[in-house]
Protein backbone atom coordinates (compact mmCIF):
# COMPACT_ATOMS: atom_id res chain seq x y z
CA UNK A 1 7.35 -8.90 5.79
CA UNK A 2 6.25 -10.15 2.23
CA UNK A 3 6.48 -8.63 -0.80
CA UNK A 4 3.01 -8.95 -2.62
CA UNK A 5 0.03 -6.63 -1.89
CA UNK A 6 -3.43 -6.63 -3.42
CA UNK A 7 -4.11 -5.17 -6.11
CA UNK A 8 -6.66 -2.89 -6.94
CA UNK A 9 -7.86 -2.34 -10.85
CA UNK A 10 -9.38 1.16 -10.68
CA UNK A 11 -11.78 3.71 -13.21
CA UNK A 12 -14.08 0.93 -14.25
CA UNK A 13 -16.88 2.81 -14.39
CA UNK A 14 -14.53 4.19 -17.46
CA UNK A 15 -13.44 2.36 -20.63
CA UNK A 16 -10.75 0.04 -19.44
CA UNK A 17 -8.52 -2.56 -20.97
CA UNK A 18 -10.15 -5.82 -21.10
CA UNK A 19 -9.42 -7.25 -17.28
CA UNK A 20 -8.12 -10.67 -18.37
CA UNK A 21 -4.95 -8.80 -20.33
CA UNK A 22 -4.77 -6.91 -17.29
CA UNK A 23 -3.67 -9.88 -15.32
CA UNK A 24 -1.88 -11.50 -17.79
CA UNK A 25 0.37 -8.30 -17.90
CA UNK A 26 0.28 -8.15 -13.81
CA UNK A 27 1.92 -11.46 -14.11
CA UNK A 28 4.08 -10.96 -17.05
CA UNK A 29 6.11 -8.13 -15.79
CA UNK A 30 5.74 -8.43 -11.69
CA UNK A 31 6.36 -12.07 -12.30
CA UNK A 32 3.71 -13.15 -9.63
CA UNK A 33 0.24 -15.54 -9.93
CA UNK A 34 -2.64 -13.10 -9.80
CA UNK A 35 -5.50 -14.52 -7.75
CA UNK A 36 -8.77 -12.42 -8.77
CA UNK A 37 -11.24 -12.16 -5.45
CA UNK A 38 -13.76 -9.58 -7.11
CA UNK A 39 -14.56 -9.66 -11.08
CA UNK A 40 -16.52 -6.62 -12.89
CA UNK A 41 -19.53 -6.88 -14.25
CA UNK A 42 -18.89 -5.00 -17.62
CA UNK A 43 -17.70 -1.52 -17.78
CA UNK A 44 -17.73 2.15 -18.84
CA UNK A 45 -21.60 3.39 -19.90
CA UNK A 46 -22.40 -0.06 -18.73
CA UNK A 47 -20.50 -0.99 -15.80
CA UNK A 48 -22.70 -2.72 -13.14
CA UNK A 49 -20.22 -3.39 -10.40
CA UNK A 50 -18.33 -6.52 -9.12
CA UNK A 51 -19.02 -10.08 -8.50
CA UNK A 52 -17.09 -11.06 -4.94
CA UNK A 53 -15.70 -15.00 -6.28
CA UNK A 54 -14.83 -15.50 -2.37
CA UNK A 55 -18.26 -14.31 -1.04
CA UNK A 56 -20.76 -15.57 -4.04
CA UNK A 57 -22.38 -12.10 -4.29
CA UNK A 58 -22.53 -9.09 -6.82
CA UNK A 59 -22.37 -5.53 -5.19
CA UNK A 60 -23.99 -3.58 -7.39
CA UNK A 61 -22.42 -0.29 -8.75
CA UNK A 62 -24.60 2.82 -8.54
CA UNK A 63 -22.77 6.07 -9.42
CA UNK A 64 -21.67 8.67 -6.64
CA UNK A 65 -18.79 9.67 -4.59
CA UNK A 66 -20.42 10.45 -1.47
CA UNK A 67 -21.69 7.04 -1.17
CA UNK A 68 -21.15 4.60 1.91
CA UNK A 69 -19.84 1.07 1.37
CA UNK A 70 -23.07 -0.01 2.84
CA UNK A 71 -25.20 1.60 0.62
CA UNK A 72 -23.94 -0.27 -2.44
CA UNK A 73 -27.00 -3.16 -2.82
CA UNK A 74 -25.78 -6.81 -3.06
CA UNK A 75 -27.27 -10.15 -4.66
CA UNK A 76 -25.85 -13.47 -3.76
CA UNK A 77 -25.34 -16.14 -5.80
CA UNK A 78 -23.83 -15.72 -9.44
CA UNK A 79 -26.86 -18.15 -10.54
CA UNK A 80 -29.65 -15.47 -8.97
CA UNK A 81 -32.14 -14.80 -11.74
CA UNK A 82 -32.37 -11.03 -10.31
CA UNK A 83 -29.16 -10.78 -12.17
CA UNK A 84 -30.90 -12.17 -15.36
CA UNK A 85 -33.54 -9.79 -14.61
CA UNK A 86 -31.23 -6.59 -14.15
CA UNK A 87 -28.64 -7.42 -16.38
CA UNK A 88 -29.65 -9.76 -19.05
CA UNK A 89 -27.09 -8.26 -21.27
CA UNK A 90 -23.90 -8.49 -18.67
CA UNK A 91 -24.92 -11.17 -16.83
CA UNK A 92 -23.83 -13.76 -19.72
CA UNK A 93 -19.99 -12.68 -19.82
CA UNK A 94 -19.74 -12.74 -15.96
CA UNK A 95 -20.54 -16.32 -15.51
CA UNK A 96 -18.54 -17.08 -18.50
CA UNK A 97 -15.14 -15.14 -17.04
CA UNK A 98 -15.58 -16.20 -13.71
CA UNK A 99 -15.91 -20.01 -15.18
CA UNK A 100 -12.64 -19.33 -16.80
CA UNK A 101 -11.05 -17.93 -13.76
CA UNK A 102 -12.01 -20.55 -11.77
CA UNK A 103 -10.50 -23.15 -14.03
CA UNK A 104 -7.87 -21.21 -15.23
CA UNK A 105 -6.04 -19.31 -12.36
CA UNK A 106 -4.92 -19.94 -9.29
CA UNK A 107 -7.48 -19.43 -6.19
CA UNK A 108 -6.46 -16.89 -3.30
CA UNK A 109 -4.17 -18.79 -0.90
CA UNK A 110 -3.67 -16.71 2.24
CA UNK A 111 -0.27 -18.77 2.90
CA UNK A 112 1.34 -18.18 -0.94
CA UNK A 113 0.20 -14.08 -0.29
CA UNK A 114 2.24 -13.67 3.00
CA UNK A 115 5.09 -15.59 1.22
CA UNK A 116 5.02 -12.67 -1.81
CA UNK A 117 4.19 -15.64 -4.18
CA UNK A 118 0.30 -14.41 -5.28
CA UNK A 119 -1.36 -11.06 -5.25
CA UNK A 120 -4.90 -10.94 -4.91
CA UNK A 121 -6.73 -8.46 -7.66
CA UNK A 122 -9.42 -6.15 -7.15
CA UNK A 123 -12.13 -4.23 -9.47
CA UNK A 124 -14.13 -0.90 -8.81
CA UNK A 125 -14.27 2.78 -9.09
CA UNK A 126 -12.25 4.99 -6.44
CA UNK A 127 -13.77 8.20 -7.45
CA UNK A 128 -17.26 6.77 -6.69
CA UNK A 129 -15.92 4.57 -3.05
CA UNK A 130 -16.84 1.45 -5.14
CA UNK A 131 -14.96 -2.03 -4.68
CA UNK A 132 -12.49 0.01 -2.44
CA UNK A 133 -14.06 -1.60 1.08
CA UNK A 134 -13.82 -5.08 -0.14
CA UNK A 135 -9.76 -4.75 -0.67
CA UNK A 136 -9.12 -2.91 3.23
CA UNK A 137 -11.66 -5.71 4.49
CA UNK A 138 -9.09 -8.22 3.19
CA UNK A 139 -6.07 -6.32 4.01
CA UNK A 140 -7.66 -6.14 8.09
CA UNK A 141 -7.61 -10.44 7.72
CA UNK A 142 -5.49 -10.93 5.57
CA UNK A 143 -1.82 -8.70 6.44
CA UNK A 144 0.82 -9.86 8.75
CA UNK A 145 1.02 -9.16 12.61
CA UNK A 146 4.11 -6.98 13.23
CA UNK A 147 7.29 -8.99 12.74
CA UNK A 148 10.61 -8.98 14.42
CA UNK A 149 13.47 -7.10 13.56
CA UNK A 150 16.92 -7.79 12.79
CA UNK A 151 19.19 -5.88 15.82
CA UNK A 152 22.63 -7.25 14.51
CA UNK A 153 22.84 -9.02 18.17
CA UNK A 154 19.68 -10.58 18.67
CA UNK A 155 15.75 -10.03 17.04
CA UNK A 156 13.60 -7.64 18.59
CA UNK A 157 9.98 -8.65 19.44
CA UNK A 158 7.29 -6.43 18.41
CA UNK A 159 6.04 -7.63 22.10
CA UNK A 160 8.93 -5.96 23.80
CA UNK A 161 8.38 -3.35 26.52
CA UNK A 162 10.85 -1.38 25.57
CA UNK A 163 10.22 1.33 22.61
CA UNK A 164 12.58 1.25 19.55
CA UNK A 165 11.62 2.40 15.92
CA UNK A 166 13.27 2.41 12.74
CA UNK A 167 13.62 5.52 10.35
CA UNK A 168 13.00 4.41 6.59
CA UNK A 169 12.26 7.39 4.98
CA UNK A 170 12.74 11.38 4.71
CA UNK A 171 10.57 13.65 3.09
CA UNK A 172 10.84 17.54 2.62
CA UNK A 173 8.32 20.15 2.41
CA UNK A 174 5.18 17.84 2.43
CA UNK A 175 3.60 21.18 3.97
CA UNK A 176 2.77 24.17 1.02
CA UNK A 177 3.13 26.66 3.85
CA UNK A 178 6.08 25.56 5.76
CA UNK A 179 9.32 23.99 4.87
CA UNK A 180 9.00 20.82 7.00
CA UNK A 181 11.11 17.74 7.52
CA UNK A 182 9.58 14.69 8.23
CA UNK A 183 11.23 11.49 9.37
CA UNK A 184 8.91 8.42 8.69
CA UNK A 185 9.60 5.98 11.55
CA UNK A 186 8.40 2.10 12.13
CA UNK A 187 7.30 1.47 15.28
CA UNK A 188 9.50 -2.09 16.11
CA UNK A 189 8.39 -2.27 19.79
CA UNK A 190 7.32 -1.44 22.48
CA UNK A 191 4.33 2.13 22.82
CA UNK A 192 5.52 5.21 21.44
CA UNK A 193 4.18 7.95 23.42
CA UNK A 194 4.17 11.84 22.71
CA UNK A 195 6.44 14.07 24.20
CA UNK A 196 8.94 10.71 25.33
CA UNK A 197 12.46 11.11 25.44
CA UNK A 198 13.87 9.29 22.67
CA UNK A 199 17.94 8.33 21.60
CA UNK A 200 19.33 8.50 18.42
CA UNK A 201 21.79 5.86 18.12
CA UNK A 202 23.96 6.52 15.37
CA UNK A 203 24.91 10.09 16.72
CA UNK A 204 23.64 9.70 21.06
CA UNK A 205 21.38 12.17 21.18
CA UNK A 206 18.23 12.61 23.16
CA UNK A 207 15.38 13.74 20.90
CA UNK A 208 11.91 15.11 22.36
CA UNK A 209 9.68 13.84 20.19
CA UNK A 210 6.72 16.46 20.50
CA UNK A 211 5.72 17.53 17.47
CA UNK A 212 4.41 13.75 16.19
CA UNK A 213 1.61 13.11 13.25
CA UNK A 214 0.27 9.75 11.17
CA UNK A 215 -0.82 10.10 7.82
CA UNK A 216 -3.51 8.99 5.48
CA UNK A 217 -3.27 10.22 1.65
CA UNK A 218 -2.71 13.99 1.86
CA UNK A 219 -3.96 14.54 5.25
CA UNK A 220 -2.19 14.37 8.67
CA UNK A 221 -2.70 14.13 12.26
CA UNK A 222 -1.68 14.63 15.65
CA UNK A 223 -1.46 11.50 17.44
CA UNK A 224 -0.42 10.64 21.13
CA UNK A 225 1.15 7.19 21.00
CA UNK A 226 1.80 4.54 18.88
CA UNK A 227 2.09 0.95 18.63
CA UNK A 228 4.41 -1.81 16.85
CA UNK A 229 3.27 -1.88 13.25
CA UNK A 230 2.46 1.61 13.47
CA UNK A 231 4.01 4.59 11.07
CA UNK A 232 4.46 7.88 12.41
CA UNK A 233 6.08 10.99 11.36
CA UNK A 234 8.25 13.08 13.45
CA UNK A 235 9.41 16.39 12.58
CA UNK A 236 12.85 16.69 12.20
CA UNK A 237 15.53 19.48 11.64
CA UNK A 238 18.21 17.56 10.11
CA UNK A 239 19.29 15.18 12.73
CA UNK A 240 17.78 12.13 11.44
CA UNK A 241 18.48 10.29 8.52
CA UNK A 242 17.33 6.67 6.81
CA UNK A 243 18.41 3.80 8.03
CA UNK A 244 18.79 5.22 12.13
CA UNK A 245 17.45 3.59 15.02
CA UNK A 246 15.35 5.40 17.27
CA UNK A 247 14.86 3.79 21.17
CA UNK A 248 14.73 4.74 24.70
CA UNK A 249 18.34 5.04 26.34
CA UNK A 250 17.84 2.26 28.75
CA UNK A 251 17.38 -0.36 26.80
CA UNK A 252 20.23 0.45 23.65
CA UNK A 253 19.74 -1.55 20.24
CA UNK A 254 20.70 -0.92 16.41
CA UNK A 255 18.86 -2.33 14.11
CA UNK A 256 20.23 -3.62 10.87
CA UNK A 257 20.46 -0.46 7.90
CA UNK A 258 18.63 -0.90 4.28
CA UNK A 259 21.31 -2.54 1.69
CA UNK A 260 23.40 0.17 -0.05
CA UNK A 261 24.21 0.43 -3.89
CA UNK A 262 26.55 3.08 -4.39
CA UNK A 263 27.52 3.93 -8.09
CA UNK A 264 30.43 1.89 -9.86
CA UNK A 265 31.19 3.91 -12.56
CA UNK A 266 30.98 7.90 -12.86
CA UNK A 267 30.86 10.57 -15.81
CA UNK A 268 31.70 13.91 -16.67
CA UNK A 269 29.12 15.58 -19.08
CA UNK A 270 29.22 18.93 -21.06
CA UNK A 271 27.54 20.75 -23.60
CA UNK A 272 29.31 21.42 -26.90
CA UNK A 273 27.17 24.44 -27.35
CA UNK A 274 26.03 26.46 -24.55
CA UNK A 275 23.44 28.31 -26.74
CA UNK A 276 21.51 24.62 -26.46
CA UNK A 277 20.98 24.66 -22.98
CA UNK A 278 17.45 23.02 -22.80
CA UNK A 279 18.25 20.09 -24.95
CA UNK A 280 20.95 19.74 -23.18
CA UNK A 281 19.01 19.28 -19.16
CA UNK A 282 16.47 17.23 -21.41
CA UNK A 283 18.92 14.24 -22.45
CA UNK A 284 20.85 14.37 -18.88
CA UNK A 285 17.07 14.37 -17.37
């Protein structure tokens, strides 16, 4: 897949940094164009939400958590004189930034984002559900169908019949109560379905995958298949680890593992006092 993903400049219904040093820095130290799609219409006290540079209208910021996207009200056209009328003391910097963008930076090109070469930038206020609808609108039309994948022998469509998956991450006691194991698996091919008899490549054994959830933020769910693309989470009890293939016996493949860096050079450290114990964990921490 790439390696860019938008972008999205949060708490500006706070005192922020000024938003054009917050792109220069995006592209100082990621080392990638920024390519603004929304712009904010001041901020803190007298934030008045986002101008869409793509779209040609201002969604209007109104304070509250519980809101729907759709509630938000909109104005099109940066030249509307309701915005004079609303804002006469915002309105004046917007046009001017968004001149400057314009001129100045590059615009969103859909080709140099799927090649990791642009990110596109976003403004709002997550606490309030502001801006945050305008940047998973343009990651639904804007991200990458499921690609193939690298089986050391041949690629393996997403299109295939046959299910295969690919473990790329473990993670321990995401659960308070319990002291889970969950191995996050990509779904390569084929339909992952619930209670299906899977194979574990690296060590040939069958796994009944039964116990199967997706994720979004801090919650989970109980799902009953899955499709390429798709992440799920299967509960493990040690078996699995990162980098294993996961398929249906019939139809056998091993996908490529993550690149490894193991550790060139090694050290032996020890206190000289053992009464300094703390500052000791705090300079090998």
């Amino acid at each position: 897949l790439h390696d860019a993903l938008p972008i999205f400049m949060n708490k500006y219904d706070r005192e922020v940094r000024d938003s054009l040093e917050l792109l220069d820095e995006v592209e100082n130290i990621l080392e990638i164009r920024c390519a603004p799609v929304t712009w904010p219409i001041g901020m803190g006290k007298t934030f008045r939400g986002v101008y869409h540079l793509l779209n040609d209208q201002a969604l209007l910021f109104d304070a509250g958590g519980e809101r729907l996207p759709h509630e938000f009200d909109v104005i099109d056209g940066i030249d509307n004189p309701l915005l004079d009328q609303q804002f006469p003391l915002e309105v004046a910097k917007l046009r001017e930034d968004v001149d400057l963008i314009r001129s100045a930076s590059s615009p969103f090109n859909l080709v140099d984002f799927l090649a990791g070469q642009q990110t596109p930038i976003f403004f709002g206020s997550g606490i309030n559900n502001f801006g945050v609808q305008e940047i998973l609108e343009a990651l639904l039309d804007w991200a990458p169908q499921p690609q193939p994948r690298d089986a050391t022998a041949r690629m393996v469509e997403p299109a295939e019949a046959p299910f295969t998956g690919f473990v790329f991450k473990i993670q321990a006691n995401m659960d308070p109560a319990h002291r889970d194991r969950v191995a996050f698996l990509r779904v390569c091919s084929g339909r992952f379905e619930r209670g299906m008899k899977l194979w574990q490549v690296r060590t040939g054994k069958e796994i009944r995958a039964t116990q199967v959830v997706a994720f979004l933020s801090q919650r989970r769910a109980t799902i009953d298949d899955a499709y390429p693309g798709d992440i799920i989470g299967l509960f493990d009890t040690g078996e699995l680890g990162v980098g294993d293939t996961v398929c249906e016996k019939k139809h056998p493949v091993t996908f490529i593992d993550f690149p490894v860096f193991p550790p060139e050079l090694f050290a032996r450290l020890s206190p000289e006092s053992s009464m300094k114990r703390k500052q000791f964990l705090n300079g090998v921490s």
